[in-house]
N, C-alpha and C. Protein backbone atom coordinates (compact mmCIF):
# COMPACT_ATOMS: atom_id res chain seq x y z
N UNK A 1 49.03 -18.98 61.01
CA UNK A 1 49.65 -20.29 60.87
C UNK A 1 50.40 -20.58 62.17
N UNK A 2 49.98 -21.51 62.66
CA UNK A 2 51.11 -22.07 63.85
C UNK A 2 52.81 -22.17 63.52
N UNK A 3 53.00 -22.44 64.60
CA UNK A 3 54.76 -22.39 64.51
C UNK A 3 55.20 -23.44 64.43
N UNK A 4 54.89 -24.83 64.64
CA UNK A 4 55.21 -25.85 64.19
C UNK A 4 54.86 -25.37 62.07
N UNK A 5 53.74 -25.61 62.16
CA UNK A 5 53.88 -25.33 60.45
C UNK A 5 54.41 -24.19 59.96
N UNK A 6 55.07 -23.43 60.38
CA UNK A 6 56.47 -22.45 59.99
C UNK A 6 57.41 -22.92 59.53
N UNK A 7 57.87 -23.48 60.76
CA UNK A 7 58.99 -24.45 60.75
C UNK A 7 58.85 -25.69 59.76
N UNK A 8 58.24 -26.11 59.64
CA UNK A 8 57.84 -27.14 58.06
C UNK A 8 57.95 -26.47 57.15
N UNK A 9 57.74 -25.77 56.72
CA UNK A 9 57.52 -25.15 55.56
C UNK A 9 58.80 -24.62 55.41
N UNK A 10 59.82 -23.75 56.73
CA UNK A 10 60.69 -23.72 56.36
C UNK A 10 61.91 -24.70 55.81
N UNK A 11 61.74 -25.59 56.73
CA UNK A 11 62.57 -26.59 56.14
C UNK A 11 62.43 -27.15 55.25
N UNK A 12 60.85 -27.53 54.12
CA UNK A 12 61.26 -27.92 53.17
C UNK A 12 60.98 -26.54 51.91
N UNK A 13 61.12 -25.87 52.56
CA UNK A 13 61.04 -24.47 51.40
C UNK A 13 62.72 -24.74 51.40
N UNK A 14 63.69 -24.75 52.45
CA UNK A 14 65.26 -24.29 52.62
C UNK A 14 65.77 -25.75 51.60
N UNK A 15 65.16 -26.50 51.60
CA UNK A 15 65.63 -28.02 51.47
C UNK A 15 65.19 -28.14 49.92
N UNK A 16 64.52 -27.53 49.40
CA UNK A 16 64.18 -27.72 47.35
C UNK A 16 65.10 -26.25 46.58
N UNK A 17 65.68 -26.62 46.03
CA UNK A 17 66.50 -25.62 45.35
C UNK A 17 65.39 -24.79 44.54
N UNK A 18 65.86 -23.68 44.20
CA UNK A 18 65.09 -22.79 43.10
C UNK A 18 63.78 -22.62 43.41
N UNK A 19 63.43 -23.08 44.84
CA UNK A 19 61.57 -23.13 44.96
C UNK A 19 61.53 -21.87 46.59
N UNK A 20 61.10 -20.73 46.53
CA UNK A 20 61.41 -19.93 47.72
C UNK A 20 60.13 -20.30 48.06
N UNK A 21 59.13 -20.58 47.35
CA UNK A 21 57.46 -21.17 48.61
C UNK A 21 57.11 -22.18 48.05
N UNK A 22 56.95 -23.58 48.69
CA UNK A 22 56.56 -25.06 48.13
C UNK A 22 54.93 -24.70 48.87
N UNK A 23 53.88 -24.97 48.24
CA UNK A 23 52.55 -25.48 48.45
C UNK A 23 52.59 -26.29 48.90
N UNK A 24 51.98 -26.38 50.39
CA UNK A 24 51.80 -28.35 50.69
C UNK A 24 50.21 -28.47 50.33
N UNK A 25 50.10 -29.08 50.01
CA UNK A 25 48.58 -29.49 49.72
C UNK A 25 47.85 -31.37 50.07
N UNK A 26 46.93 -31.31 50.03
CA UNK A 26 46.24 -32.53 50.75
C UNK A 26 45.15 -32.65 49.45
N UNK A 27 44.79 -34.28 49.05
CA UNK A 27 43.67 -34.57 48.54
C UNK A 27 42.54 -35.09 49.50
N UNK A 28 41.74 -34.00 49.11
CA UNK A 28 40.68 -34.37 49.92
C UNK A 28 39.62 -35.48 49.49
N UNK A 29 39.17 -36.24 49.99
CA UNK A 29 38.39 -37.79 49.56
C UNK A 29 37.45 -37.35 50.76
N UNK A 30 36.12 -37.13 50.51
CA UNK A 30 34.84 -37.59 51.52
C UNK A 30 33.88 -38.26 51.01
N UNK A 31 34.51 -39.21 50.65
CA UNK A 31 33.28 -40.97 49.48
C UNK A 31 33.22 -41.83 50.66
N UNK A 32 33.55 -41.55 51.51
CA UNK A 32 33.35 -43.07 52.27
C UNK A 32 32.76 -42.25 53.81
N UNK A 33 31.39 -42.87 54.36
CA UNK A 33 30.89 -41.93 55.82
C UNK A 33 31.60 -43.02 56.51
N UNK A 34 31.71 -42.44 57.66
CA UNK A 34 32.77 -42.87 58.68
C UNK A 34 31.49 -43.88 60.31
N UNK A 35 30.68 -42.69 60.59
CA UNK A 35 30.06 -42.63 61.52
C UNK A 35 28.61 -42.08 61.14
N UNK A 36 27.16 -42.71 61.26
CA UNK A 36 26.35 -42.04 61.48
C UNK A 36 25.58 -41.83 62.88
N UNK A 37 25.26 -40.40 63.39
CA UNK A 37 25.18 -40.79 65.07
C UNK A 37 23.38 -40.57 64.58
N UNK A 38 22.82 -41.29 66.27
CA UNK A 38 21.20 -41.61 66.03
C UNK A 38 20.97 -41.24 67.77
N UNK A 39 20.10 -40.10 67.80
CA UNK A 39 19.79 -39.77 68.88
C UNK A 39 19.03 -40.71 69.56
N UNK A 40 18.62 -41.40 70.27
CA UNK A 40 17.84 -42.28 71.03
C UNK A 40 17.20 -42.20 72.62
N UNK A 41 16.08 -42.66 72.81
CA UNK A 41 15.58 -42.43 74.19
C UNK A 41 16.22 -43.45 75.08
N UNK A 42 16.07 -44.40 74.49
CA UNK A 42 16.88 -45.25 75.54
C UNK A 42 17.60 -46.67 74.95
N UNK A 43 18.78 -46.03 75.38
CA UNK A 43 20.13 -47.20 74.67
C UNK A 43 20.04 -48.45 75.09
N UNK A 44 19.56 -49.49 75.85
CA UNK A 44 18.80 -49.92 76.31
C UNK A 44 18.31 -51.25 75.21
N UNK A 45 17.25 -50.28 74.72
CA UNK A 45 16.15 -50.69 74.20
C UNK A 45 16.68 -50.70 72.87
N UNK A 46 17.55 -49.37 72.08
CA UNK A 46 18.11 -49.11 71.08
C UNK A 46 18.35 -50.13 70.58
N UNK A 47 19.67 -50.61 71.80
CA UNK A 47 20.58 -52.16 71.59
C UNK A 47 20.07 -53.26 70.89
N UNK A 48 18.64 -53.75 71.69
CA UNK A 48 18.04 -55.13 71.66
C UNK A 48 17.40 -55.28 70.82
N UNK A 49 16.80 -53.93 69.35
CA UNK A 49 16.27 -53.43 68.63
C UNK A 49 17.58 -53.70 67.04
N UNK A 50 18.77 -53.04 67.18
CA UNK A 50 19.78 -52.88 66.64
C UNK A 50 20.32 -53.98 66.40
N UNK A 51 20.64 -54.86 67.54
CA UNK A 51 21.66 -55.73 67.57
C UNK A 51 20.45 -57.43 67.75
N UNK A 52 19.52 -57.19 68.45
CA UNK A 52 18.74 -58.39 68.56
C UNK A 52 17.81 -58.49 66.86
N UNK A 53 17.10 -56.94 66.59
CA UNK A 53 15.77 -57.65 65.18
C UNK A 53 16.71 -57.45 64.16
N UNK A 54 17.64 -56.37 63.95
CA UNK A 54 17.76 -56.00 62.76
C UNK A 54 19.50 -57.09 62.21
N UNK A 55 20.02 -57.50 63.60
CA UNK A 55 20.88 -58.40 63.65
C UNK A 55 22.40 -58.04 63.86
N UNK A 56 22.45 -56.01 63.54
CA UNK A 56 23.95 -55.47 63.05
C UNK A 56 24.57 -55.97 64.52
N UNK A 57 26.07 -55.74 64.22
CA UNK A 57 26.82 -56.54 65.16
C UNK A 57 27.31 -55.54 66.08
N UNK A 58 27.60 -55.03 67.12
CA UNK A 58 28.05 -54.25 68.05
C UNK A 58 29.31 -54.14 68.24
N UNK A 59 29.49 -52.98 68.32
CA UNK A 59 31.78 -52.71 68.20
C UNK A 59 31.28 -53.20 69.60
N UNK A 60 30.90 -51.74 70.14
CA UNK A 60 31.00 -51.38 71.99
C UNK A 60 30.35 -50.66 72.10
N UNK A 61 30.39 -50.16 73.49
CA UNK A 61 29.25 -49.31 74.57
C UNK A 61 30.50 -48.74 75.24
N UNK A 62 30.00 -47.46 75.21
CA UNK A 62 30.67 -46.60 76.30
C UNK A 62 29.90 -45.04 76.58
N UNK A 63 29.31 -45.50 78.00
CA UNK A 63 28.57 -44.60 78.71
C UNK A 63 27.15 -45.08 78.01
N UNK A 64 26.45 -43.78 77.64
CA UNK A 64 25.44 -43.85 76.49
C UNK A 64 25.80 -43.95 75.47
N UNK A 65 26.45 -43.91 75.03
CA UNK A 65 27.04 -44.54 73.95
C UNK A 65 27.31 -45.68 73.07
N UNK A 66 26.33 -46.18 71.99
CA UNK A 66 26.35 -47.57 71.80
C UNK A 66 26.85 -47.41 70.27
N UNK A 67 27.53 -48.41 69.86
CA UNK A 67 28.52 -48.71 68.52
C UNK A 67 27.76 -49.77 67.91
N UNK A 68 27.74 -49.72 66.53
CA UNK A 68 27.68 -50.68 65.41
C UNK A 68 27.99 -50.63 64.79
N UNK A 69 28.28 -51.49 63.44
CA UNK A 69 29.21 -52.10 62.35
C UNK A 69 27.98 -51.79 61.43
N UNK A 70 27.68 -51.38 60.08
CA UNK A 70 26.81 -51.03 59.26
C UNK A 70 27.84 -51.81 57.69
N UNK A 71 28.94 -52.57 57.52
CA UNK A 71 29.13 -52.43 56.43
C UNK A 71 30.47 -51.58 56.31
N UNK A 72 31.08 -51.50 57.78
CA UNK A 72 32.19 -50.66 57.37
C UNK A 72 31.97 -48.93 58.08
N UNK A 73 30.70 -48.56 58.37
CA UNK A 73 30.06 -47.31 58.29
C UNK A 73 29.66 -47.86 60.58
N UNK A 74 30.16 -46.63 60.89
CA UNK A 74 29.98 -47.21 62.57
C UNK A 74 28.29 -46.16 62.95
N UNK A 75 27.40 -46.92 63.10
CA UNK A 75 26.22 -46.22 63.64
C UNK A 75 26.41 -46.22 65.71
N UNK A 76 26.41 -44.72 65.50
CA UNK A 76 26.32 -44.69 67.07
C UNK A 76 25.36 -44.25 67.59
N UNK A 77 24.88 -45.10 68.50
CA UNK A 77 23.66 -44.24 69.57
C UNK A 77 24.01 -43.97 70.33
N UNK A 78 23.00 -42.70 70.56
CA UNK A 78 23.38 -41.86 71.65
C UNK A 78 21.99 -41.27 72.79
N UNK A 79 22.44 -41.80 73.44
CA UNK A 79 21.24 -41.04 74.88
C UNK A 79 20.99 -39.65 74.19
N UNK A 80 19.57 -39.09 73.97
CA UNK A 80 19.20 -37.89 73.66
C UNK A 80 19.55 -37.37 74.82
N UNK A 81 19.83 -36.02 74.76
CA UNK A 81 19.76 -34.85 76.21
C UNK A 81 18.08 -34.45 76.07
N UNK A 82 17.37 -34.44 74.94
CA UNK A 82 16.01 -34.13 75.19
C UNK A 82 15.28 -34.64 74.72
N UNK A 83 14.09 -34.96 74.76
CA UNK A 83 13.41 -35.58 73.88
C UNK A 83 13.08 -35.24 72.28
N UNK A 84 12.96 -34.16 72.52
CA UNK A 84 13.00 -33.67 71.10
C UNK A 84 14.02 -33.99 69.87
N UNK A 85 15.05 -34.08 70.63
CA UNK A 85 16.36 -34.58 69.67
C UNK A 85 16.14 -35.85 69.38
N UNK A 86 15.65 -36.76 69.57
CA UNK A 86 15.10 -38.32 69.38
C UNK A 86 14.72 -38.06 67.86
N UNK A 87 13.80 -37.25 67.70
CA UNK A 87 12.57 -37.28 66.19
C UNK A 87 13.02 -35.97 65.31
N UNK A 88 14.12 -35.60 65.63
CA UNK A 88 15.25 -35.35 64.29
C UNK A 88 16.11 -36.06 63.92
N UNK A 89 15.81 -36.71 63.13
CA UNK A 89 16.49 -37.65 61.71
C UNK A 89 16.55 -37.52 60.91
N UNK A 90 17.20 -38.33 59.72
CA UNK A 90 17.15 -38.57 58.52
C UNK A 90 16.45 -40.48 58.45
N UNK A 91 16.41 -40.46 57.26
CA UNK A 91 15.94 -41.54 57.23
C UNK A 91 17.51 -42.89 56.99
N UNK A 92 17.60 -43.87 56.88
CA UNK A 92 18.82 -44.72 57.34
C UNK A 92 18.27 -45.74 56.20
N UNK A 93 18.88 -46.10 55.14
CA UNK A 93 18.81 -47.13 53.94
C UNK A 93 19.42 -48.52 54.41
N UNK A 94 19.32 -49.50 54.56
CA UNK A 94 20.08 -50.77 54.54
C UNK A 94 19.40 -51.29 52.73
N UNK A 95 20.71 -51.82 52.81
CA UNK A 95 21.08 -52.01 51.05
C UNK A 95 20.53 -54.05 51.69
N UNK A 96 19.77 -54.44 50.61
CA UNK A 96 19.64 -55.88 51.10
C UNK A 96 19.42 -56.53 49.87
N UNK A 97 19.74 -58.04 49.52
CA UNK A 97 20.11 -58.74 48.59
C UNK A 97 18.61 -59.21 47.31
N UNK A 98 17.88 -59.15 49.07
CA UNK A 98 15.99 -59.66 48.16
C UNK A 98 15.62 -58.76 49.16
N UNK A 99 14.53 -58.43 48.48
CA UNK A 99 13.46 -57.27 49.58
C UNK A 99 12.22 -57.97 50.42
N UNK A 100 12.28 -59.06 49.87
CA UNK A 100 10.88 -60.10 50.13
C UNK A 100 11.81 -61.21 51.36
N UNK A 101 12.66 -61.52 51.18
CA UNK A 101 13.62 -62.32 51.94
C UNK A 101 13.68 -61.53 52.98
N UNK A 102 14.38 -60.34 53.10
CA UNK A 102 14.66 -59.51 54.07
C UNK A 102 13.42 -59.24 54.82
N UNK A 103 12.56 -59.21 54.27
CA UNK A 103 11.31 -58.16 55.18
C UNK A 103 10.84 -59.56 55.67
N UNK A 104 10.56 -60.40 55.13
CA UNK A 104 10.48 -61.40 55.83
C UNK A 104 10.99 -62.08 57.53
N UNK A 105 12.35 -61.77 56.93
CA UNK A 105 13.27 -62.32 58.31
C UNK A 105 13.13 -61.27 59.43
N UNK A 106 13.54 -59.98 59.02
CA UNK A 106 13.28 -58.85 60.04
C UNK A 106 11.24 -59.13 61.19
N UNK A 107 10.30 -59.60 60.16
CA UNK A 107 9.03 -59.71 60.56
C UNK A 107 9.18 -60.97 61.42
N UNK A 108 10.03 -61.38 61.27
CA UNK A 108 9.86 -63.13 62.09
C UNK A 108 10.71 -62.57 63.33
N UNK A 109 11.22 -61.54 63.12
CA UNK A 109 12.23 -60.97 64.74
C UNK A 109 11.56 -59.97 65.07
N UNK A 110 10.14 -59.76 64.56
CA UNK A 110 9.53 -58.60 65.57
C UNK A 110 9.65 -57.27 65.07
N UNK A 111 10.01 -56.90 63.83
CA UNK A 111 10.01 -55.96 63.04
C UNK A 111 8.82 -55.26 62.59
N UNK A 112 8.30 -54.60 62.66
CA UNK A 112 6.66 -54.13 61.85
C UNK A 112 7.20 -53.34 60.84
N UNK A 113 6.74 -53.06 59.35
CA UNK A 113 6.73 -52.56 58.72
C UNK A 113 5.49 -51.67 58.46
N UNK A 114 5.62 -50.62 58.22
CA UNK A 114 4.63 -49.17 57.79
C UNK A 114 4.47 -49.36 56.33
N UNK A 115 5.34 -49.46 55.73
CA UNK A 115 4.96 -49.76 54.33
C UNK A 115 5.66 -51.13 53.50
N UNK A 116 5.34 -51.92 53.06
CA UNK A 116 5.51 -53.09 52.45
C UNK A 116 6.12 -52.70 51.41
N UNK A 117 7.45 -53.90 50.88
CA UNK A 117 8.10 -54.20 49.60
C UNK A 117 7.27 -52.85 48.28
N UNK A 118 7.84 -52.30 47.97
CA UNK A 118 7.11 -51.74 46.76
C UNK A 118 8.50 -51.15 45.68
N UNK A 119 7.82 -51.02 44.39
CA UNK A 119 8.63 -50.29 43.71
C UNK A 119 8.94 -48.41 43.91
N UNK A 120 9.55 -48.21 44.11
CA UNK A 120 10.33 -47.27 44.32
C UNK A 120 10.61 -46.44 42.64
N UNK A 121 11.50 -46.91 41.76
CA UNK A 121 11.70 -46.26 40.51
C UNK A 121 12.53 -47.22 40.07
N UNK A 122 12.19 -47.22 38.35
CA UNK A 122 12.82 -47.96 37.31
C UNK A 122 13.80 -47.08 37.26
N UNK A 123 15.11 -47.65 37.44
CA UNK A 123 16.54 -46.80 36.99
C UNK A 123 16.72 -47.66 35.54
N UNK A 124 18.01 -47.00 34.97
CA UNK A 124 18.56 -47.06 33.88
C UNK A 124 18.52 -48.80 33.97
N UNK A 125 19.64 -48.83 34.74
CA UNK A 125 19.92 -50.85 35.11
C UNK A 125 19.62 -51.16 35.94
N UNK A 126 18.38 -50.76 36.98
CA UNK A 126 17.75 -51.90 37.65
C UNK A 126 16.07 -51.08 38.27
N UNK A 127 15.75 -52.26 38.66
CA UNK A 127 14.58 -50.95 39.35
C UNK A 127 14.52 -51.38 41.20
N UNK A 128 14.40 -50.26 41.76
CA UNK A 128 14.60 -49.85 43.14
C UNK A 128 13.11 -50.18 43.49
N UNK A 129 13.64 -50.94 44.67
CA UNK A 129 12.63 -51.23 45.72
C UNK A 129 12.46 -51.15 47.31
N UNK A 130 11.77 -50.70 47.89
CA UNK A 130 11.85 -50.46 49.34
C UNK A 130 10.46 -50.74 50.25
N UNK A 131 11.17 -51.12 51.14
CA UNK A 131 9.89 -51.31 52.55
C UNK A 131 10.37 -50.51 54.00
N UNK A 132 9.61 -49.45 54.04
CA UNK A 132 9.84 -49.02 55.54
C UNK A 132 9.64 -49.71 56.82
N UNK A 133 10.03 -49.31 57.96
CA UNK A 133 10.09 -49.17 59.22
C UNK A 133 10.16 -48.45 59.96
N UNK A 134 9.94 -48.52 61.14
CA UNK A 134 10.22 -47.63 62.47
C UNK A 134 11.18 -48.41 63.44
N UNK A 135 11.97 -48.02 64.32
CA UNK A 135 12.30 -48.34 65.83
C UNK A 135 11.78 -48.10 66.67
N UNK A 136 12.02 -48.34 67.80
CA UNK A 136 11.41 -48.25 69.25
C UNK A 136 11.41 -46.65 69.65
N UNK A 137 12.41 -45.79 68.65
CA UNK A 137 11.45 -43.86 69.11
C UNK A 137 11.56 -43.41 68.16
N UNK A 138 10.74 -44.42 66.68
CA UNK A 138 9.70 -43.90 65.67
C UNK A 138 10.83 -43.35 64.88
N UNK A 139 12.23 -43.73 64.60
CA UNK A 139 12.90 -43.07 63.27
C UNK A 139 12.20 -43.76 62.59
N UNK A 140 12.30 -43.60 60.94
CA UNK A 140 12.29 -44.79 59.82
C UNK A 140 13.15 -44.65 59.43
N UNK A 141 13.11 -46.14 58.99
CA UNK A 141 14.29 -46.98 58.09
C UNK A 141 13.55 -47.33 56.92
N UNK A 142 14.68 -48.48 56.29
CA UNK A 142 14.20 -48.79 54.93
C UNK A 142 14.89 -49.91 54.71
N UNK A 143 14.94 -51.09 54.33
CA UNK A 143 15.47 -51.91 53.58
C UNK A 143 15.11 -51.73 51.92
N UNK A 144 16.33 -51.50 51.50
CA UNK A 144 16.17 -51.38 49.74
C UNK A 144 16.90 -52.23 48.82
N UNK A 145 16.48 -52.75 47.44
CA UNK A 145 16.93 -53.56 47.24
C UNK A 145 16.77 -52.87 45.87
N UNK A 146 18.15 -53.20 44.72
CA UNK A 146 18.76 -52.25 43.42
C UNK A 146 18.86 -53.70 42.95
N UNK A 147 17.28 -54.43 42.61
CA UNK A 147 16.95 -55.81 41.98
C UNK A 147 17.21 -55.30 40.34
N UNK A 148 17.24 -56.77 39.48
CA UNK A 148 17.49 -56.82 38.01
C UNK A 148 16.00 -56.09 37.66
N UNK A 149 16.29 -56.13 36.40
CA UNK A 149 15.48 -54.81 35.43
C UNK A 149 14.18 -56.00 35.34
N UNK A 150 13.12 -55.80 35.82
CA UNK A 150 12.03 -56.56 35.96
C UNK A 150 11.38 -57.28 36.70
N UNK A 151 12.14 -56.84 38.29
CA UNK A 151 12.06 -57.57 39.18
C UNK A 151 10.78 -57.83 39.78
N UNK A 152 10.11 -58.88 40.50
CA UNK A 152 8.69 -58.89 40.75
C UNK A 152 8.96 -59.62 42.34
N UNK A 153 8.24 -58.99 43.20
CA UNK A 153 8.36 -59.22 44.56
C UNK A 153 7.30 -60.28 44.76
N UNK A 154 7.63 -61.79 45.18
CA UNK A 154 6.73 -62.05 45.76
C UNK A 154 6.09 -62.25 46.53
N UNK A 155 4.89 -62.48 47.03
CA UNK A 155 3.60 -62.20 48.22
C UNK A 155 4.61 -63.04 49.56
């Protein structure tokens, strides 16, 4: 234990009557992601991809380093050191209101989709729907949409 937290502890161990060791303790909360980082070939291109088709809004740039706003959630790109680090991912969900609306608008900004609007799974209260994508160094994405119990996509 450091000596600053000695000294805390002593003083409020000396400072509660009848208590010779107080527990400090912390609630831990990890419900909310903070940052997701996205290796990239070139930030660049990332940007005009990020911020031009898909529309998210940009904190800042610093160095290789590029910032976005996801909803509260900051996506950062980052200059790969190798190439290889580019095409380790996970896959990246955007939550969207219509799935047919969305894939739409994204296709009118130059978006290609790999797989079209489809059902995904009937949940309890709604049924899940999704259409993939790629970026400019081949992650996929997804726009998904948690439509009413019967939902029908149209053409």
């Amino acid at each position: 234990m450091c000596d600053w937290a000695i000294d805390l502890l002593f003083v409020i161990s000396s400072r509660v009557p009848h208590n010779p060791v107080v527990s400090l303790t912390m609630q831990l909360n990890l419900n909310h992601i903070g940052q997701i980082a996205l290796a990239v070939g070139d930030v660049d291109r990332a940007e005009a991809f990020f911020g031009g088709k898909l529309g998210l809004r940009k904190l800042y740039r610093f160095g290789d380093l590029s910032f976005f706003d996801c909803a509260g959630v900051r996506l950062m790109l980052e200059k790969a050191r190798d190439p290889d680090e580019v095409r380790r991912s996970s896959v990246i969900y955007f939550r969207c209101a219509d799935i047919v609306l969305a894939v739409r608008e994204l296709q009118a900004r130059g978006v290609s989709f790999t797989e079209k609007p489809h059902l995904i799974a009937k949940m309890e209260d709604h049924d899940l729907w999704m259409a993939f994508f790629k970026d400019p160094d081949g992650h996929t994405f997804a726009v998904m949409h948690e439509a009413p119990k019967g939902y029908a996509a149209a053409p």
